[in-house]
C-alpha atoms as a PDB file:
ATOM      1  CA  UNK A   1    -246.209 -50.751 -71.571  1.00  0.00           C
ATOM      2  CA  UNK A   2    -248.133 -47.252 -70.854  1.00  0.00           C
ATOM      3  CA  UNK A   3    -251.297 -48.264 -72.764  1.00  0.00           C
ATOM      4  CA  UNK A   4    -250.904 -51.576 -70.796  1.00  0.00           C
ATOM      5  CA  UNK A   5    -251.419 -49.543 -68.112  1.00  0.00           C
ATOM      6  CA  UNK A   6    -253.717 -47.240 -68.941  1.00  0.00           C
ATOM      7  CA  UNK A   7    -255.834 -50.160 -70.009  1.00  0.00           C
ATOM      8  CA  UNK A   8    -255.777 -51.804 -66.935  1.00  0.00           C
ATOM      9  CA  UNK A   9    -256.295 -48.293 -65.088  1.00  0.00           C
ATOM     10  CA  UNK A  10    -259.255 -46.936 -66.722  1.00  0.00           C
ATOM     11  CA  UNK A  11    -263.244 -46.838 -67.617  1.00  0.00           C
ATOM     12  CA  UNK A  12    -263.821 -46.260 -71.147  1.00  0.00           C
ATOM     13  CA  UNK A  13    -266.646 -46.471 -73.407  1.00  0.00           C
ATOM     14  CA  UNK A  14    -266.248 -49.160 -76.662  1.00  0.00           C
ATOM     15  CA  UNK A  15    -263.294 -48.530 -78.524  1.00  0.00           C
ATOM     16  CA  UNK A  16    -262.298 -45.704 -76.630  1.00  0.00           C
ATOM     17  CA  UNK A  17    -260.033 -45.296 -73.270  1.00  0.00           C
ATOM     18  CA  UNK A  18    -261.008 -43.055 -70.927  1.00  0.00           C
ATOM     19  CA  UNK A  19    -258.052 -41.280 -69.470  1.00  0.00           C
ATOM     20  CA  UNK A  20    -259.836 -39.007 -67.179  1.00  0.00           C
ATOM     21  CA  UNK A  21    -260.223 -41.013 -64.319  1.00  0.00           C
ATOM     22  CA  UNK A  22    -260.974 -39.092 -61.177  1.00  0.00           C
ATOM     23  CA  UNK A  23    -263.360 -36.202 -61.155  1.00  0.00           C
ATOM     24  CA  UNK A  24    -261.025 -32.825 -60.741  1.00  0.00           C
ATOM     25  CA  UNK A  25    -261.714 -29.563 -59.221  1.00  0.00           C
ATOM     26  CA  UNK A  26    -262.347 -28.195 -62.620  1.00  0.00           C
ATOM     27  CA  UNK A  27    -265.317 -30.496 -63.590  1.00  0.00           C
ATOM     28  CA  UNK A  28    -266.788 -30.060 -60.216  1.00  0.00           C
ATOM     29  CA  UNK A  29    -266.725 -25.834 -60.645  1.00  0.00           C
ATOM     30  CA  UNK A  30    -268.340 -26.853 -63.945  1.00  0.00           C
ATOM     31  CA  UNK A  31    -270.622 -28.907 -62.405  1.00  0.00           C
ATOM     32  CA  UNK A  32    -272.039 -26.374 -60.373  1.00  0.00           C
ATOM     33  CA  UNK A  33    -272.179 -23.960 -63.156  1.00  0.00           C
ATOM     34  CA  UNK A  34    -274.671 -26.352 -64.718  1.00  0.00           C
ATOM     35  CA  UNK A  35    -276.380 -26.675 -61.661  1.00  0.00           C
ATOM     36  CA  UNK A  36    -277.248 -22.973 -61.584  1.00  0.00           C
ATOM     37  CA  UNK A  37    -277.995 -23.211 -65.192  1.00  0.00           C
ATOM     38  CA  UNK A  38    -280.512 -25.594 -64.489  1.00  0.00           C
ATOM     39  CA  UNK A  39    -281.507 -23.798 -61.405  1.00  0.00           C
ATOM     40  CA  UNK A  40    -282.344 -20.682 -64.031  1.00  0.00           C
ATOM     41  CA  UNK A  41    -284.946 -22.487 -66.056  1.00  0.00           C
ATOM     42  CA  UNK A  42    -287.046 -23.247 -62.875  1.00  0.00           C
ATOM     43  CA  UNK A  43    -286.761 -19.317 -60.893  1.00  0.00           C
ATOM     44  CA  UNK A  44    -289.602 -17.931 -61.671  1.00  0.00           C
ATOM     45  CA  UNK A  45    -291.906 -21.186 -61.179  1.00  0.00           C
ATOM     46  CA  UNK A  46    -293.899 -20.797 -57.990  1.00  0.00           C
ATOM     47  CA  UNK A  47    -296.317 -23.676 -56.733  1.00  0.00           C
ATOM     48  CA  UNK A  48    -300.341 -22.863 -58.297  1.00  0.00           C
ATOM     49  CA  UNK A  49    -303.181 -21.722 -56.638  1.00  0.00           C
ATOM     50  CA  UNK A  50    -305.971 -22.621 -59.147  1.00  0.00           C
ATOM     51  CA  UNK A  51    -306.936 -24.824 -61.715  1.00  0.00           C
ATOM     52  CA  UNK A  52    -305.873 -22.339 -64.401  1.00  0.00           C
ATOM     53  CA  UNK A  53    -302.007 -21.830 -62.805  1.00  0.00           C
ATOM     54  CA  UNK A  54    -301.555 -25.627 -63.123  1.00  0.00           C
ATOM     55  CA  UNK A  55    -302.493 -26.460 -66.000  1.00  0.00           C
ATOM     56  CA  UNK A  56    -300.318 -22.901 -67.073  1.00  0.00           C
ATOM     57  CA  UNK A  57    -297.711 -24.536 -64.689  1.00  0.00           C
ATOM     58  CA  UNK A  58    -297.687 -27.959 -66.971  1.00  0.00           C
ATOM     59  CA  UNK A  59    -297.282 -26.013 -70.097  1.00  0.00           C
ATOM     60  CA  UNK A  60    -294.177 -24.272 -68.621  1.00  0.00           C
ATOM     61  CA  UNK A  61    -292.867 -27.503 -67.162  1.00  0.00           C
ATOM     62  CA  UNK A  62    -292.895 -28.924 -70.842  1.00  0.00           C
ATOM     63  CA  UNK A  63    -290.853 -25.793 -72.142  1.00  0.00           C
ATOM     64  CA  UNK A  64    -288.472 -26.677 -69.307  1.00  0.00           C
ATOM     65  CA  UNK A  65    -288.021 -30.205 -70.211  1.00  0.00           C
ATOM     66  CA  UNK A  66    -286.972 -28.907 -73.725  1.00  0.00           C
ATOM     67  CA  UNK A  67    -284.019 -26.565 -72.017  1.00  0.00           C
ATOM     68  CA  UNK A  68    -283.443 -29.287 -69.311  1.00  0.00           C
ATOM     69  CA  UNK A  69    -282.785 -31.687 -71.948  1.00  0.00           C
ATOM     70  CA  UNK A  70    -280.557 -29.430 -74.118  1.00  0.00           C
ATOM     71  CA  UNK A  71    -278.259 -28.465 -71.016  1.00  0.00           C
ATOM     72  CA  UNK A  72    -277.700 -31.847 -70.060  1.00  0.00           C
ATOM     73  CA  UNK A  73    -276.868 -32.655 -73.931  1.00  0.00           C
ATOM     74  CA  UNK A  74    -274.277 -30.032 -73.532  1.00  0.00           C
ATOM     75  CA  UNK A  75    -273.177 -31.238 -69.761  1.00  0.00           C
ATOM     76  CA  UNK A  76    -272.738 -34.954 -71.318  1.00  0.00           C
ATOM     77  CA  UNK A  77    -270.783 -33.511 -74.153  1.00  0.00           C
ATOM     78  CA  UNK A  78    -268.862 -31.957 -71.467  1.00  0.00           C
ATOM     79  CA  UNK A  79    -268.190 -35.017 -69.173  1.00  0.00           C
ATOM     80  CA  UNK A  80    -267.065 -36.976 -72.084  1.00  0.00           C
ATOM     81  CA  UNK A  81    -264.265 -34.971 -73.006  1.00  0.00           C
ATOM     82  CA  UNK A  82    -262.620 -34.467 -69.657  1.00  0.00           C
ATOM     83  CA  UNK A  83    -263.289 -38.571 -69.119  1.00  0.00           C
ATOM     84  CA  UNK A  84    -261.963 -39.168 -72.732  1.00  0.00           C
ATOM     85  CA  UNK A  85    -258.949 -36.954 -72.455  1.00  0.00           C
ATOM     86  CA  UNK A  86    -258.214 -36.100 -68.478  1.00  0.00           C
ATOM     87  CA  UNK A  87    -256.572 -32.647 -69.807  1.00  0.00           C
ATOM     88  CA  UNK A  88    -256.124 -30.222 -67.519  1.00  0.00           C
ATOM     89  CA  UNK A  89    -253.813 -27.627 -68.925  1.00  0.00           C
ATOM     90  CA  UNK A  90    -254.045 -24.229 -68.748  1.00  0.00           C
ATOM     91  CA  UNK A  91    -255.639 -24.031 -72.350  1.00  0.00           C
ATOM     92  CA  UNK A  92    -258.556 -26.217 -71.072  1.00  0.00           C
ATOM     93  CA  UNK A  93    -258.721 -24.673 -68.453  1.00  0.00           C
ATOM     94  CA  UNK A  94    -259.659 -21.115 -70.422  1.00  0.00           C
ATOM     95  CA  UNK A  95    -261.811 -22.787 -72.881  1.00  0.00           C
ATOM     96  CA  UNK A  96    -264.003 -24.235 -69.976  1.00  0.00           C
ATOM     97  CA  UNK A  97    -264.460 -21.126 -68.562  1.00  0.00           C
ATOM     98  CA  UNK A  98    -265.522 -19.412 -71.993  1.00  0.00           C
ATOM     99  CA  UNK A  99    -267.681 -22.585 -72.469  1.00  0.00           C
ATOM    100  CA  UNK A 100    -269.657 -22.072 -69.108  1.00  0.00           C
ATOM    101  CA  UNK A 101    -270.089 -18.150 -69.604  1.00  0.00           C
ATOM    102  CA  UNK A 102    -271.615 -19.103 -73.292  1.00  0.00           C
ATOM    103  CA  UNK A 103    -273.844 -21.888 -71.594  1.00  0.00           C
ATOM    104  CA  UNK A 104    -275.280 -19.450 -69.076  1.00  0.00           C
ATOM    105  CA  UNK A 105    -275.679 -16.796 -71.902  1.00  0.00           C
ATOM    106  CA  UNK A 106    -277.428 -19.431 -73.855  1.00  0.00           C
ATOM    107  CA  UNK A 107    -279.744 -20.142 -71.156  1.00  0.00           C
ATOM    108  CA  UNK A 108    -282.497 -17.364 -71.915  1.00  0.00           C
ATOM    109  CA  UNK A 109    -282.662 -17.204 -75.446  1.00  0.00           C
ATOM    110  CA  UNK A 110    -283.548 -21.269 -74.839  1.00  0.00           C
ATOM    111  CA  UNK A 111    -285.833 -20.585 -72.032  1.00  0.00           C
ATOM    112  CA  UNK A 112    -288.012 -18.275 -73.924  1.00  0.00           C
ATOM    113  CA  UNK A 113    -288.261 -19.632 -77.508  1.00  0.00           C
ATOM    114  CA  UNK A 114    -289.200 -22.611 -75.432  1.00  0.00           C
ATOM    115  CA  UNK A 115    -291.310 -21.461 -73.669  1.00  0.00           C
ATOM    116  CA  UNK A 116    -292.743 -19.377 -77.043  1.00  0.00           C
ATOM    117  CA  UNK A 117    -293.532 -22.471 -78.810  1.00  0.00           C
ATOM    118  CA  UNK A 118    -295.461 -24.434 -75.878  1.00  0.00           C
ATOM    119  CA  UNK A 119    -296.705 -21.603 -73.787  1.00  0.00           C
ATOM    120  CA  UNK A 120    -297.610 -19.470 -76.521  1.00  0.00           C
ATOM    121  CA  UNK A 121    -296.048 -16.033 -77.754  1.00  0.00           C
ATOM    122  CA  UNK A 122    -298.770 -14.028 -78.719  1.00  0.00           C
ATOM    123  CA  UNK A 123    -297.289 -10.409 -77.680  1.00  0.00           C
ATOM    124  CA  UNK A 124    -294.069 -11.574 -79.847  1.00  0.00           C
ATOM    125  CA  UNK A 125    -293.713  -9.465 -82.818  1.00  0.00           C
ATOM    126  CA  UNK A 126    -291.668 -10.704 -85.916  1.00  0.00           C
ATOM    127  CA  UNK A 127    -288.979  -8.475 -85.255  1.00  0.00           C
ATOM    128  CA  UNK A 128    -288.856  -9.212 -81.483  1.00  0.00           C
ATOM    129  CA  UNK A 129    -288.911 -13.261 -82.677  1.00  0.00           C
ATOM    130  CA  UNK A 130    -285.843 -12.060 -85.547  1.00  0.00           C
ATOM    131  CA  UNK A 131    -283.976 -10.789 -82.241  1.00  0.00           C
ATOM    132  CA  UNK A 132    -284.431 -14.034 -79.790  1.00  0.00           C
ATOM    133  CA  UNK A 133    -283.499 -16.642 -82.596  1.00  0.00           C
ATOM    134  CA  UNK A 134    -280.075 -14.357 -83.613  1.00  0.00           C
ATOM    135  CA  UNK A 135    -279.224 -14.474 -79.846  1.00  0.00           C
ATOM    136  CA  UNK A 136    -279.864 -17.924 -79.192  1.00  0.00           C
ATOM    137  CA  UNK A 137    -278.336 -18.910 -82.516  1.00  0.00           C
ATOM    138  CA  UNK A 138    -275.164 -16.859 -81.274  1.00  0.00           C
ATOM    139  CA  UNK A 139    -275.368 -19.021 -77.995  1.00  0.00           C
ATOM    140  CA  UNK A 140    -276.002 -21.993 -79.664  1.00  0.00           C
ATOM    141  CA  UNK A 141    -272.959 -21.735 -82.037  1.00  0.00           C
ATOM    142  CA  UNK A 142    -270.837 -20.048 -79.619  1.00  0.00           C
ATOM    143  CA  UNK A 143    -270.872 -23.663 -77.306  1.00  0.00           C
ATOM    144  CA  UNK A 144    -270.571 -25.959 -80.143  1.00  0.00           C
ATOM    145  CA  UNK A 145    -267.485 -23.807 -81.555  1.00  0.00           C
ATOM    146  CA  UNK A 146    -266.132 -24.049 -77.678  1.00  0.00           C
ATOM    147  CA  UNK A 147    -266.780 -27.267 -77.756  1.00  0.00           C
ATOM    148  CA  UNK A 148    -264.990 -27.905 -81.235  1.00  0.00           C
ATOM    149  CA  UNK A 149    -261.186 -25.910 -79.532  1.00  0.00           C
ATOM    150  CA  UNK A 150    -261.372 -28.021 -77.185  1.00  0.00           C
ATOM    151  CA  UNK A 151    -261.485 -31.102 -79.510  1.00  0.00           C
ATOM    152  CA  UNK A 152    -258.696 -29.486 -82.078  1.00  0.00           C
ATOM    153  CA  UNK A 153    -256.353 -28.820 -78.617  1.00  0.00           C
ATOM    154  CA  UNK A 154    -256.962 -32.689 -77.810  1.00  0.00           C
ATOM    155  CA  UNK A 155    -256.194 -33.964 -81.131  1.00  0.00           C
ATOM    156  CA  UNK A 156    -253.071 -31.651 -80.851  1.00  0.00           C
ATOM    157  CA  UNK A 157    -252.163 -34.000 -78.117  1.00  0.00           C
ATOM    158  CA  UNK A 158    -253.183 -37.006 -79.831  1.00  0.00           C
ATOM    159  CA  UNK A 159    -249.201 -38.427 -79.439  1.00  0.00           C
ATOM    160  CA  UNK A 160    -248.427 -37.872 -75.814  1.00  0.00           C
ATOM    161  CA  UNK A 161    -252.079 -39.416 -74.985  1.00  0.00           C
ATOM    162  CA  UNK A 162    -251.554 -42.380 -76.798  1.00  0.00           C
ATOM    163  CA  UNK A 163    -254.784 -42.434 -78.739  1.00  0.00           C
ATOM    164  CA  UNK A 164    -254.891 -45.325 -81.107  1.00  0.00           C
ATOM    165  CA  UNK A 165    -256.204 -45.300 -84.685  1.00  0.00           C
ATOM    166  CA  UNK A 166    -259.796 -45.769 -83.934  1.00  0.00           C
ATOM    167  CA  UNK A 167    -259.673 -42.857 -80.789  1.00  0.00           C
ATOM    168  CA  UNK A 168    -257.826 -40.858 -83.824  1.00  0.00           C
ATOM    169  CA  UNK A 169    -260.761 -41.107 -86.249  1.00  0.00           C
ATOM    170  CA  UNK A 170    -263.474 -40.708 -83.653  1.00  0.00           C
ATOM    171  CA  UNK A 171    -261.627 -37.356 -81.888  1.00  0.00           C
ATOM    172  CA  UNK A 172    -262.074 -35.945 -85.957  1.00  0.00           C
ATOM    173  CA  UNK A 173    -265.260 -37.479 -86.186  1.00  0.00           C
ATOM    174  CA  UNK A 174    -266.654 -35.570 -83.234  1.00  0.00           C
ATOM    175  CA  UNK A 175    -264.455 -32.384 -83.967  1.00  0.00           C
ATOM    176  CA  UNK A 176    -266.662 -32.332 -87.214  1.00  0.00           C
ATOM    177  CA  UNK A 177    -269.936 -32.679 -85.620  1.00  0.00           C
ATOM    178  CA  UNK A 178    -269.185 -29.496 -83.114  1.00  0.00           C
ATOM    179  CA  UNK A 179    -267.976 -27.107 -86.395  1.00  0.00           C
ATOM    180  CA  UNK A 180    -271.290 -28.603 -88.312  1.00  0.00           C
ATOM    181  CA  UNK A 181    -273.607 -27.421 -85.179  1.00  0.00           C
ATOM    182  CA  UNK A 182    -271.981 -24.459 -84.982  1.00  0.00           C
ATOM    183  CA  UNK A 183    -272.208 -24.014 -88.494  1.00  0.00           C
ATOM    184  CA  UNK A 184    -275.882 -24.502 -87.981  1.00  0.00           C
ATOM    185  CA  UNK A 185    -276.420 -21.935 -85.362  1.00  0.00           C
ATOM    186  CA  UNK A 186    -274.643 -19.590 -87.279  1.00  0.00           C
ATOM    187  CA  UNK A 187    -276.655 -20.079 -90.299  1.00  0.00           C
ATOM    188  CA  UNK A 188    -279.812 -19.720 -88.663  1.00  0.00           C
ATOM    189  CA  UNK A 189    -278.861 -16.330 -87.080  1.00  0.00           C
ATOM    190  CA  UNK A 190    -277.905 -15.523 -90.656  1.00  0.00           C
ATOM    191  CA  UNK A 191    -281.449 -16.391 -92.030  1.00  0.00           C
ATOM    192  CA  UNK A 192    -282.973 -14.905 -89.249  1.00  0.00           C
ATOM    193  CA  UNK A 193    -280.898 -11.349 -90.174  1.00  0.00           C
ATOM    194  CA  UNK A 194    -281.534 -11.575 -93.861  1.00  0.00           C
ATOM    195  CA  UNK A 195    -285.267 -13.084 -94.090  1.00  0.00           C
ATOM    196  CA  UNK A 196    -288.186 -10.889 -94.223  1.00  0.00           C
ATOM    197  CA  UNK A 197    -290.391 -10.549 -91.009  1.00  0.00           C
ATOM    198  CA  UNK A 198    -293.344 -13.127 -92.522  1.00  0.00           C
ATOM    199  CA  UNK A 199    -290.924 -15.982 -92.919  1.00  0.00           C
ATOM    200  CA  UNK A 200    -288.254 -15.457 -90.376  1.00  0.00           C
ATOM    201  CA  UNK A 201    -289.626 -18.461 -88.295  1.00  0.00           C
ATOM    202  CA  UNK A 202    -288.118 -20.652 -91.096  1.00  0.00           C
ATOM    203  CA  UNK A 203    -284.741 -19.844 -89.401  1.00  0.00           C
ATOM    204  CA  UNK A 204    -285.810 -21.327 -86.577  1.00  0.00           C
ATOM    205  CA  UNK A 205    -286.685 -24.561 -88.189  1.00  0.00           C
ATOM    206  CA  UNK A 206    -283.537 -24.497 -89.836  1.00  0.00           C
ATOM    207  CA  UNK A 207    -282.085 -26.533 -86.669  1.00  0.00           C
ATOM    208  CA  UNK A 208    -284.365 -29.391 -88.170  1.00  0.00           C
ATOM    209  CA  UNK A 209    -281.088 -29.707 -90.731  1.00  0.00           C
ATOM    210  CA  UNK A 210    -279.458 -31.748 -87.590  1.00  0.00           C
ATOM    211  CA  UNK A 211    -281.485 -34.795 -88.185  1.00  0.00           C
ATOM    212  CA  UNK A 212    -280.387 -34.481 -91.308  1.00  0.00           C
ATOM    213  CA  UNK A 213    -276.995 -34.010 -90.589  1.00  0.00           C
ATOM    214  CA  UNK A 214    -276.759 -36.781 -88.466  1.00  0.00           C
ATOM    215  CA  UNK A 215    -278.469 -39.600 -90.416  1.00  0.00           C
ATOM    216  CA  UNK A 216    -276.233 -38.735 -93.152  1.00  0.00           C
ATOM    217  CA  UNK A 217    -272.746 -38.742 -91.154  1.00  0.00           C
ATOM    218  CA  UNK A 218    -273.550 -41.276 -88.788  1.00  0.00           C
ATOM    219  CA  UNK A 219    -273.464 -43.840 -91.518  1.00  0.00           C
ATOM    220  CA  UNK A 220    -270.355 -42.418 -92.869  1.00  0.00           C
ATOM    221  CA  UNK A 221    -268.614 -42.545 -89.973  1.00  0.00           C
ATOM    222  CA  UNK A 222    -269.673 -45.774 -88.478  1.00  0.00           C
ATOM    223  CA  UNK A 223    -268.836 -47.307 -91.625  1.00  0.00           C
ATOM    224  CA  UNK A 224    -264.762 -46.008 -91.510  1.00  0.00           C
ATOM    225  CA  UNK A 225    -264.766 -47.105 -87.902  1.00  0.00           C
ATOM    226  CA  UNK A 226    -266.071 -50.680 -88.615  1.00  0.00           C
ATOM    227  CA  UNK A 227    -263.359 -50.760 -91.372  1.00  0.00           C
ATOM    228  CA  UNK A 228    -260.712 -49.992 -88.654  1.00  0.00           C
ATOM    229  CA  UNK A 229    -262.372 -52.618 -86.136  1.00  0.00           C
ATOM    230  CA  UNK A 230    -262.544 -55.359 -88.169  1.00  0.00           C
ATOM    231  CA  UNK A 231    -258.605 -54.872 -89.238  1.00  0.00           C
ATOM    232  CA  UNK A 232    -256.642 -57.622 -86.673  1.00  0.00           C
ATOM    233  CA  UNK A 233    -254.447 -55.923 -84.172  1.00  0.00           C
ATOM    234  CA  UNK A 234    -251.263 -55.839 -84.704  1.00  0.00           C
END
């Protein structure tokens, strides 16, 4: 009778019920924190005044598409679990807040190896370029590990939200795929540390093992979910 009613009461995306249904005070103090993440990648843009500063101007507004597309990766990743779950308990709560102070961390480190790679870095030594891709590693692992205590505390209330056997499997799914990208960051910052100074840009292409990652455990997993979706319901 509750999942009738849940049914009937919420959104969802396919083959999972959205319990979150109205937008709470927490998401919208998260929302702004975003906001001024965003607002960080853009502060020190000011308009051109030659042919020289534009086309300068273009090459920064590609590095900024980079970060701007990585933050709102992380904001959708966000929104999803609140509308998935609709937890607001005080351990939420906390793990929000240590998200957001990791995303705004993890906003310079972004900023400026983007900006390295399509701007250009030429007054970047290798040890300065060692330093940048530990921190943003650090960032980068520190948000996806966030990410992945928030998914363990929802799966610890997998009973009293009512989460069916394919909202079971796909909670674990993505609770995997935040510890493997935080895995990743930390392995980069490890390679970066332990590499010497003429090949420490390989730990920066070591995020290239996503793709990887994905192509491999995407199949996986969207085979055990068809498995449970073709079963008849009970």
């Amino acid at each position: 009778m509750i999942r009738q009613h849940l049914a009937a009461s919420s959104a969802g995306e396919r083959h999972f019920q959205w319990r979150g249904t109205e937008v709470s005070r927490l998401e919208h103090f998260s929302d702004a924190v975003f906001a001024f993440a965003v607002t960080l990648l853009v502060v020190s843009l000011e308009v051109p005044k030659s042919f020289p500063e534009l086309m300068a101007a273009l090459r920064g507004f590609a590095a900024f598409g980079v970060c701007f597309a990585m933050l709102v990766l992380v904001w959708l990743y966000h929104c999803h679990f609140f509308r998935r779950y609709g937890l607001q308990d005080g351990w939420v709560t906390f793990l929000n807040s240590v998200l957001l102070f990791f995303v705004l961390f993890y906003v310079y480190p972004l900023k400026f190896l983007a900006s390295a790679m399509f701007v250009g870095g030429r007054h970047i030594t290798a040890h300065d370029l060692r330093t940048t891709i530990a921190v943003y590693g650090s960032g980068y692992a520190a948000v996806f590990f966030t990410f992945a205590c928030m998914y363990v505390h929802a799966w610890r209330k997998r009973d009293p939200l009512l989460l069916n056997e394919m909202e079971r499997l796909r909670t674990r799914h993505i609770l995997i795929n935040h510890l493997a990208m935080g895995t990743i960051g930390l392995s980069s910052v490890l390679l970066a540390l332990v590499l010497p100074e003429r090949h420490v840009a390989l730990a920066g292409y070591f995020y290239f093992v996503i793709v990887l990652y994905f192509w491999v455990t995407r199949y996986m997993f969207r085979r055990r979910e068809r498995r449970i979706g073709d079963r008849p319901a009970a």
